[in-house]
N, C-alpha and C. Protein backbone atom coordinates (compact mmCIF):
# COMPACT_ATOMS: atom_id res chain seq x y z
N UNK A 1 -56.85 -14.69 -135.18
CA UNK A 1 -56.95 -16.10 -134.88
C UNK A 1 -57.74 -16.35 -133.59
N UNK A 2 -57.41 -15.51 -132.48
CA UNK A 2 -58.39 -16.10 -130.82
C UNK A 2 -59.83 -15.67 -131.63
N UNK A 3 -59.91 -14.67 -132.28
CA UNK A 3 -61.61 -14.36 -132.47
C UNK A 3 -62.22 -15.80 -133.19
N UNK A 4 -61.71 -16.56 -133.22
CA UNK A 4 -62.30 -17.73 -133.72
C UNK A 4 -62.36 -18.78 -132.38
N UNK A 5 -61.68 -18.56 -131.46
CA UNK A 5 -61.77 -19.39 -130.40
C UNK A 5 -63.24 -19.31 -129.83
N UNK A 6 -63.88 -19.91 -129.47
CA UNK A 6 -65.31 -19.94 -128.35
C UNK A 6 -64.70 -19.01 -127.08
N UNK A 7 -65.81 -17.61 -126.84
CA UNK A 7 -64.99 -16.82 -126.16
C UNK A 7 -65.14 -17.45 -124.30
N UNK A 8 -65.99 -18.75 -123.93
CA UNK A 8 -65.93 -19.60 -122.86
C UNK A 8 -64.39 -20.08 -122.44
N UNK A 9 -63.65 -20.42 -123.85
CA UNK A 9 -62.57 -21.18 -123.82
C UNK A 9 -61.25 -19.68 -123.92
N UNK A 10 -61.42 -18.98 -124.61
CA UNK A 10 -60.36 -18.06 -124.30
C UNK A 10 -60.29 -17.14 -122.90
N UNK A 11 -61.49 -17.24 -121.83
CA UNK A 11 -61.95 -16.89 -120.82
C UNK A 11 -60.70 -17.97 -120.06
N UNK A 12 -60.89 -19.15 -120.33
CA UNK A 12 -60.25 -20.39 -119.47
C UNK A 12 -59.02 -20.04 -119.53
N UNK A 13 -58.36 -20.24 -120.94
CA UNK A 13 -57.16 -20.04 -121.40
C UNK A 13 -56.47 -18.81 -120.54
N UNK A 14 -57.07 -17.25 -120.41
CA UNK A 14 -56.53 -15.71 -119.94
C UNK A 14 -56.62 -16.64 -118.55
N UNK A 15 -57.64 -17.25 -117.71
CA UNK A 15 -57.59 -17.34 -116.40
C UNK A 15 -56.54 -18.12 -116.04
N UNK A 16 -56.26 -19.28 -116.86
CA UNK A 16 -55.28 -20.05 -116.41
C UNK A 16 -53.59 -19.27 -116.47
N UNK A 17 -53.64 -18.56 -117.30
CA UNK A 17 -52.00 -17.73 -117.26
C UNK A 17 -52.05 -16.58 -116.05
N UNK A 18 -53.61 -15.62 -115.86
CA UNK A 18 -53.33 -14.92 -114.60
C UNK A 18 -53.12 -15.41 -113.54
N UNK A 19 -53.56 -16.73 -113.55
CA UNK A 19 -53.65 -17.53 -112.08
C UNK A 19 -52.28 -17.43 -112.09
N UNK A 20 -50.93 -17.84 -112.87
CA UNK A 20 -49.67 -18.38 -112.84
C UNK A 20 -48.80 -17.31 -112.63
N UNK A 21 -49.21 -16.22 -113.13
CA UNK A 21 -48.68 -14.70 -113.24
C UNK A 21 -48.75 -14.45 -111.40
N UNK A 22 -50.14 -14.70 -110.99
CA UNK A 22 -50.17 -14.20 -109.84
C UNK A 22 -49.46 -14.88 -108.99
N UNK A 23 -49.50 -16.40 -108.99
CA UNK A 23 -48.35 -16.87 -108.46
C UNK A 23 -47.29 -16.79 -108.47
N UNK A 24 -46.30 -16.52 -109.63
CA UNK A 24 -45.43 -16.17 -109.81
C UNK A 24 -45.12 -14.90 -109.29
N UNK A 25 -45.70 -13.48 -108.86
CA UNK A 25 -45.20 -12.45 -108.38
C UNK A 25 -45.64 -12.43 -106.87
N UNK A 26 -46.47 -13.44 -106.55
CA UNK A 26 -46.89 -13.69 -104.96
C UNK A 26 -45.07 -14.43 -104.49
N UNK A 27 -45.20 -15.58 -105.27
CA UNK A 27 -43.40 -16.28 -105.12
C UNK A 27 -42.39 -15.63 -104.98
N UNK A 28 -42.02 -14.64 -105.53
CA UNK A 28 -40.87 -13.53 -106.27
C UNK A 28 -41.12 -12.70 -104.84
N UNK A 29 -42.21 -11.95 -104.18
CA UNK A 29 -42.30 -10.87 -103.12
C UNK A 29 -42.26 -11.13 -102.06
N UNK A 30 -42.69 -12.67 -101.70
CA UNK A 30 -43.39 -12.73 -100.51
C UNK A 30 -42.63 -13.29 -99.31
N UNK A 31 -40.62 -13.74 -99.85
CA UNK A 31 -40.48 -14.07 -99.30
C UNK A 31 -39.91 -13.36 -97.94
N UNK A 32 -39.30 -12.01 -97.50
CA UNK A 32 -38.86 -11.57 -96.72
C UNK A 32 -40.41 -11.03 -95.94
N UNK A 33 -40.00 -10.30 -94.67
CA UNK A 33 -40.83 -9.34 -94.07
C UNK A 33 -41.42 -8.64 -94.97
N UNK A 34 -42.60 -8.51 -94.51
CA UNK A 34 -43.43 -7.57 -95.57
C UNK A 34 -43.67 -7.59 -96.81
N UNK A 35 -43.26 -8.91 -97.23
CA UNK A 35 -43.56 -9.61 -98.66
C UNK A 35 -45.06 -10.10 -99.15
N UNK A 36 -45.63 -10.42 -98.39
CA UNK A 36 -46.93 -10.07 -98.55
C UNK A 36 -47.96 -9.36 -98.88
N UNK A 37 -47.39 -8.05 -97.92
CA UNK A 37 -48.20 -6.94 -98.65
C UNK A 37 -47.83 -6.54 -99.82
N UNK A 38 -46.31 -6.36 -100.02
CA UNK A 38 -46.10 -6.12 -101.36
C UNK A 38 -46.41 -6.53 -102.53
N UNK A 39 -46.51 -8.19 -102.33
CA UNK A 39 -46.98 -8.95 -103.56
C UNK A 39 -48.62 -8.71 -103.92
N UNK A 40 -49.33 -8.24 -102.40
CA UNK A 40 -51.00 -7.60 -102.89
C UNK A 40 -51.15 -6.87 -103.00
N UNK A 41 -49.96 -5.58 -102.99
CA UNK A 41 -49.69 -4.20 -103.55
C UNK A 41 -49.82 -4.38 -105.30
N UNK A 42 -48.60 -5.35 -105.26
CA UNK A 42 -48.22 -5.13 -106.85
C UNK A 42 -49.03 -6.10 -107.52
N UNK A 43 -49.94 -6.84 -107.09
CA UNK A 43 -50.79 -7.52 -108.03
C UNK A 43 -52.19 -6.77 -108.33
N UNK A 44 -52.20 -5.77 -107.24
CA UNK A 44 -53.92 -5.60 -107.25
C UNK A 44 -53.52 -3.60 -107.97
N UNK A 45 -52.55 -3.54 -107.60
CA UNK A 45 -52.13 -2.07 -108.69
C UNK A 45 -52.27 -2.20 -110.17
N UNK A 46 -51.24 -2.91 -109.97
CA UNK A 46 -50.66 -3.33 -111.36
C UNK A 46 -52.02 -4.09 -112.35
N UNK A 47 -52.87 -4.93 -111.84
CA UNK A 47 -54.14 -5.12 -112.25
C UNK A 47 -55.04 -4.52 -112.48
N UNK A 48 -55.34 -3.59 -112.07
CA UNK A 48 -56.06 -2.28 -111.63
C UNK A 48 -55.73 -1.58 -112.81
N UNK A 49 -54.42 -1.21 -113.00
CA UNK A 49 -53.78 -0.35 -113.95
C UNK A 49 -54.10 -0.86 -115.33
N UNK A 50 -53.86 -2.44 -115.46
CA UNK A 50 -53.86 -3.04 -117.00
C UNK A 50 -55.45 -2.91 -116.98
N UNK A 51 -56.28 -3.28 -116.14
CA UNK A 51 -57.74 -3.52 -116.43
C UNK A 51 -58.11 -1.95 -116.83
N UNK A 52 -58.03 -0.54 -115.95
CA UNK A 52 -58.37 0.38 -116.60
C UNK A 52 -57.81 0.66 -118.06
N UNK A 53 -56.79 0.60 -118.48
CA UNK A 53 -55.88 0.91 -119.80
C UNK A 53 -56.90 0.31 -120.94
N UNK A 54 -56.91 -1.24 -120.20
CA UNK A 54 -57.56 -1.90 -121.51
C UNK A 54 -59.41 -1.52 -121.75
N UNK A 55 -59.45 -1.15 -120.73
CA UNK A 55 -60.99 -1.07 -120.66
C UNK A 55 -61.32 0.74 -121.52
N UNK A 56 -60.13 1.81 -121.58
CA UNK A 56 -60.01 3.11 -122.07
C UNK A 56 -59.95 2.45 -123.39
N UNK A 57 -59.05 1.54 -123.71
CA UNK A 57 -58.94 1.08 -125.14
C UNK A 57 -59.85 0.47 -125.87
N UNK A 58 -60.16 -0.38 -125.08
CA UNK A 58 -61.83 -0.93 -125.68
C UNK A 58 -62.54 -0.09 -126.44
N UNK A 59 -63.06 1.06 -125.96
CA UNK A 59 -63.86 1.64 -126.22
C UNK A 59 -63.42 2.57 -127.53
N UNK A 60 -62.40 3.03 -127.87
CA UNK A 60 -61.51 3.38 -128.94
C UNK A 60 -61.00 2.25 -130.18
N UNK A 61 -60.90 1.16 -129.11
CA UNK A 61 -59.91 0.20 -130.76
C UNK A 61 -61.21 -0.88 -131.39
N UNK A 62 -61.02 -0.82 -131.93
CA UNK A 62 -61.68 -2.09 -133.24
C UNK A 62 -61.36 -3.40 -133.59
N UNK A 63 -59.69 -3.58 -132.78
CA UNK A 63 -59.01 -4.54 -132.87
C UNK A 63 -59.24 -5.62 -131.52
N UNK A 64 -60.24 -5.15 -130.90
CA UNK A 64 -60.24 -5.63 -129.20
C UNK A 64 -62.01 -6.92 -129.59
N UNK A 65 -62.48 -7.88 -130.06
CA UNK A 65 -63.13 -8.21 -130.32
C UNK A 65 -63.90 -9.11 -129.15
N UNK A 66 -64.35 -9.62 -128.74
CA UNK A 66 -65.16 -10.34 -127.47
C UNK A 66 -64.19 -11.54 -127.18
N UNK A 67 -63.66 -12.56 -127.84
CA UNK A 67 -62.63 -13.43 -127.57
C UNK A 67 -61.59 -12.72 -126.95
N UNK A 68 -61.31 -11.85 -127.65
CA UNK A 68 -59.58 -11.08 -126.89
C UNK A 68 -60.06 -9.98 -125.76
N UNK A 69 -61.08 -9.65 -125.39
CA UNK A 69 -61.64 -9.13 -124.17
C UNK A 69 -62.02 -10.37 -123.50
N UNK A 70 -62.56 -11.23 -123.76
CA UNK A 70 -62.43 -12.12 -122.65
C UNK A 70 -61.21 -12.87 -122.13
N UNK A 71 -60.44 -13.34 -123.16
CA UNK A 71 -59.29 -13.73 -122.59
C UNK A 71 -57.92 -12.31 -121.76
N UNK A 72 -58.36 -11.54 -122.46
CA UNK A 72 -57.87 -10.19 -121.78
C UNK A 72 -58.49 -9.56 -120.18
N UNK A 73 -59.42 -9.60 -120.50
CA UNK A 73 -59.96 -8.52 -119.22
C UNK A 73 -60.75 -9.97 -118.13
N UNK A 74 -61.65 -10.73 -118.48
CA UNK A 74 -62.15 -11.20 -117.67
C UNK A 74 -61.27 -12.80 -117.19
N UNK A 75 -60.33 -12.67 -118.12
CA UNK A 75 -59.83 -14.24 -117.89
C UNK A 75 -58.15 -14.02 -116.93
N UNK A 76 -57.23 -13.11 -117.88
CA UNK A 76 -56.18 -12.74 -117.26
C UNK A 76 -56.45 -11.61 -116.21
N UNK A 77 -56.94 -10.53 -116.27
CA UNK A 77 -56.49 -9.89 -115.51
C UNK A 77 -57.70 -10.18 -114.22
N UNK A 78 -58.61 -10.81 -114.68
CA UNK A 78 -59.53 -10.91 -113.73
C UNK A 78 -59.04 -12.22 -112.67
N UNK A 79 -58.27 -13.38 -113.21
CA UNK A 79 -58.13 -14.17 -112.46
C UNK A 79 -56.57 -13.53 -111.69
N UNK A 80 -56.22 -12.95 -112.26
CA UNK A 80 -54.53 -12.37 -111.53
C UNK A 80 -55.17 -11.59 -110.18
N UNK A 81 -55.75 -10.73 -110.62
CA UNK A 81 -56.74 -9.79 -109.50
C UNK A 81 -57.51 -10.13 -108.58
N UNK A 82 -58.00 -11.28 -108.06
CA UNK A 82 -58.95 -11.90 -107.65
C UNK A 82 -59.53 -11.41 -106.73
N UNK A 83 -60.37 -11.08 -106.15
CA UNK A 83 -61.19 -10.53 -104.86
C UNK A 83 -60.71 -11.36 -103.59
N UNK A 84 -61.47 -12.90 -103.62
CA UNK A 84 -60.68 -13.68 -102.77
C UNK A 84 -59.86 -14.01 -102.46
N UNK A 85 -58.64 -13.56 -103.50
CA UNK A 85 -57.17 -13.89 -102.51
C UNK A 85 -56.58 -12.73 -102.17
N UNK A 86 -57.38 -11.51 -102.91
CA UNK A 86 -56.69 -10.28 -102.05
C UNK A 86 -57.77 -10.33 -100.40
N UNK A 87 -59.18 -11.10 -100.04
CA UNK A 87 -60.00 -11.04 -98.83
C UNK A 87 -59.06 -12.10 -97.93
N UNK A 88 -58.69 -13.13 -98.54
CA UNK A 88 -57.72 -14.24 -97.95
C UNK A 88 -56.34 -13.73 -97.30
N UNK A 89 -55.83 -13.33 -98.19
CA UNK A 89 -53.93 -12.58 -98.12
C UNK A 89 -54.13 -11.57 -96.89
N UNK A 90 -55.70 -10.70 -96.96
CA UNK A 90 -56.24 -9.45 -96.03
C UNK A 90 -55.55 -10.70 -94.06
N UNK A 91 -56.45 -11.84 -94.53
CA UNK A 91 -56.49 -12.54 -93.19
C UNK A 91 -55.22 -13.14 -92.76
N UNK A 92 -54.34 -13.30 -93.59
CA UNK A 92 -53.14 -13.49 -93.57
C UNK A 92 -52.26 -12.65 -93.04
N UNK A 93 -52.42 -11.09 -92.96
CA UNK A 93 -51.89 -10.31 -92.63
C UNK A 93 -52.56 -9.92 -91.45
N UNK A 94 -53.87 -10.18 -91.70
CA UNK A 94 -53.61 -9.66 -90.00
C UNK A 94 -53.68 -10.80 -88.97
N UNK A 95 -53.28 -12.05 -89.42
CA UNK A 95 -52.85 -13.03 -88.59
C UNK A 95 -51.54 -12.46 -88.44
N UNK A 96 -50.71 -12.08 -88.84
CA UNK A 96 -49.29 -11.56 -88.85
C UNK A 96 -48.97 -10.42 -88.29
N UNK A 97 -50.38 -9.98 -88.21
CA UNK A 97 -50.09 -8.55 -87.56
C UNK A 97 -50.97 -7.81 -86.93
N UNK A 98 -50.96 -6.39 -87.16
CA UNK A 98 -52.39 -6.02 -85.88
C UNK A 98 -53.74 -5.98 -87.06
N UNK A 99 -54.88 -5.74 -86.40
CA UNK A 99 -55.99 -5.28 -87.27
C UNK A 99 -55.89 -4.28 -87.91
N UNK A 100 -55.43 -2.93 -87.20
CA UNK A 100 -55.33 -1.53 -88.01
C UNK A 100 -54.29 -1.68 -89.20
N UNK A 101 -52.82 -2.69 -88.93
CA UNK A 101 -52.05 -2.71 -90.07
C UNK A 101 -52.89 -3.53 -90.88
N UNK A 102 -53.58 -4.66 -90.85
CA UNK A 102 -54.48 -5.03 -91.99
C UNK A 102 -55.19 -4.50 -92.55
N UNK A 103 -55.96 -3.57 -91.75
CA UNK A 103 -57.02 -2.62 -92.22
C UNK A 103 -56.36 -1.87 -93.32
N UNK A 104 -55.42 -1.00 -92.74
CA UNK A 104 -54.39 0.07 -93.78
C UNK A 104 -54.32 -0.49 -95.04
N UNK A 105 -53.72 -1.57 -94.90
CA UNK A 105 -53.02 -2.74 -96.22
C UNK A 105 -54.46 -2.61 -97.15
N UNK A 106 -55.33 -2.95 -96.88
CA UNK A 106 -56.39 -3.94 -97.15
C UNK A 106 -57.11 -1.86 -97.89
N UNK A 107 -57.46 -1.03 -97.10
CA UNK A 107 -57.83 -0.18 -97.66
C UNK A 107 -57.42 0.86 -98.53
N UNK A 108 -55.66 0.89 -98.47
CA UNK A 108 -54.27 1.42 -98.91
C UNK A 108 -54.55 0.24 -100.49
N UNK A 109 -54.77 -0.60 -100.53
CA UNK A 109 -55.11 -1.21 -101.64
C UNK A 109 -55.91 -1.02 -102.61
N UNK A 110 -57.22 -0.67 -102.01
CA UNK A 110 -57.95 -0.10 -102.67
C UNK A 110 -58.08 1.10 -103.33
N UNK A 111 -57.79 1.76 -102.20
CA UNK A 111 -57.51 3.76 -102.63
C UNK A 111 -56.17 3.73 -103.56
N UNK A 112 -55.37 2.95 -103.68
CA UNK A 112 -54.15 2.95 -104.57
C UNK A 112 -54.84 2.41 -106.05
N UNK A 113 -55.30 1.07 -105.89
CA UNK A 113 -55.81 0.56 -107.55
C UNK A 113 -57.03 0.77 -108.00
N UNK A 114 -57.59 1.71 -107.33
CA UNK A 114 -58.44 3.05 -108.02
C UNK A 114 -57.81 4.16 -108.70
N UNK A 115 -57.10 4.37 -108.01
CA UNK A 115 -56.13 5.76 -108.58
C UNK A 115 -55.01 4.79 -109.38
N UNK A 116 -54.86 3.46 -109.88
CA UNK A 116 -54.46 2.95 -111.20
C UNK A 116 -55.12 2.71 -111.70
N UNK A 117 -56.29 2.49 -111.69
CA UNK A 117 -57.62 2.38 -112.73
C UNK A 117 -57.79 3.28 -113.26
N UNK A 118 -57.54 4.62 -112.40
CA UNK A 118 -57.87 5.95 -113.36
C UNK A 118 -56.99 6.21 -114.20
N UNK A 119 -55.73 5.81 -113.76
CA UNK A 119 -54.42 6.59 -114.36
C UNK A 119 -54.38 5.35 -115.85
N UNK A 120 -54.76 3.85 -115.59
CA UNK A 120 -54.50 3.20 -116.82
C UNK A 120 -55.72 3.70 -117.84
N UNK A 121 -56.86 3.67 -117.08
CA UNK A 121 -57.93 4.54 -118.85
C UNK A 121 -57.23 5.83 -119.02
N UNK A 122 -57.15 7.08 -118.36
CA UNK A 122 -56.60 7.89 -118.77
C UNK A 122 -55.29 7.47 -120.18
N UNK A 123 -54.21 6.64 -119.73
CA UNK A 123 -53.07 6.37 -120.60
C UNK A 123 -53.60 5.85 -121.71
N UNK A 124 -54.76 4.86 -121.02
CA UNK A 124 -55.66 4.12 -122.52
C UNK A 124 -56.20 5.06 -123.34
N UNK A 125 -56.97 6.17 -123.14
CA UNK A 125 -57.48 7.21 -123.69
C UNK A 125 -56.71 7.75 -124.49
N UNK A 126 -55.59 7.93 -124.05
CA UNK A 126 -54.33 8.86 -125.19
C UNK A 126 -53.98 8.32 -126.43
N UNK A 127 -54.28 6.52 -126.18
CA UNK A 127 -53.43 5.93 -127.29
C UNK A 127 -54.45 5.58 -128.43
C-alpha cells in the first residue's frame, strides 16, 4: 500500500513520526543530571543502529521499495537523527559544562554510532 504513496509524501509522513519519537525520548531522559547526554546518546546510537540494519537490508530484501525507504531511512530515521540537534544539544552541553566534557559527549557520539552502524548492517546482513 505506501508503494503507492508519492515517495515526497511518505518522506513527510517518516519525518513527522521521527521528529515525535525524538521528542519523546529527549522528554523521557532529559530530565535529571546528565539527561541530556543520554537522550543524544540514545537517539544518535540507536539511529545509527536502525539506519545501518536497514541500509544491510536494503540491499538483500525486495520488499524495501523507494516509498518505504523513504519513509524509512530518509524520513524517520533521518529526521529522529538530525545533525542539527545533535550540533545544538553539543551547545547545550557545553553551556552546562566544560568544553572537553562537550567535546567527549559530542565525539563519544560519534565513535559510538559508527560502531552501531556497523553492528546494525552487520545484523542486517544475517537476516
Amino acid at each position: 500500500m505506501i508503494d503507492r504513496v508519492p515517495i515526497p509524501l511518505a518522506v513527510f509522513v517518516g519525518g513527522a513520526m521521527g521528529s515525535l519519537a525524538r521528542l519523546a525520548v529527549v522528554a523521557a531522559l532529559e530530565a535529571g543530571d546528565g539527561g541530556l547526554v543520554a537522550a543524544l546518546l540514545v537517539v544518535n546510537v540507536s539511529g545509527a543502529f536502525a539506519l545501518g540494519w536497514l541500509l544491510a537490508d536494503r540491499r538483500s530484501a525486495s520488499w524495501l521499495g523507494p516509498a518505504w525507504f523513504g519513509f524509512l531511512a530518509t524520513g524517520l530515521i533521518g529526521s529522529y537523527t538530525t545533525f542539527s540537534s545533535y550540533a545544538v544539544e553539543g551547545v547545550e552541553i557545553l553551556d552546562r559544562s566544560t568544553p572537553l566534557a562537550a567535546v567527549a559527549v559530542l565525539a563519544g557520539s560519534v565513535a559510538v554510532g559508527l560502531a552501531a552502524a556497523i553492528a546494525g548492517r552487520k545484523v542486517g546482513e544475517r537476516g
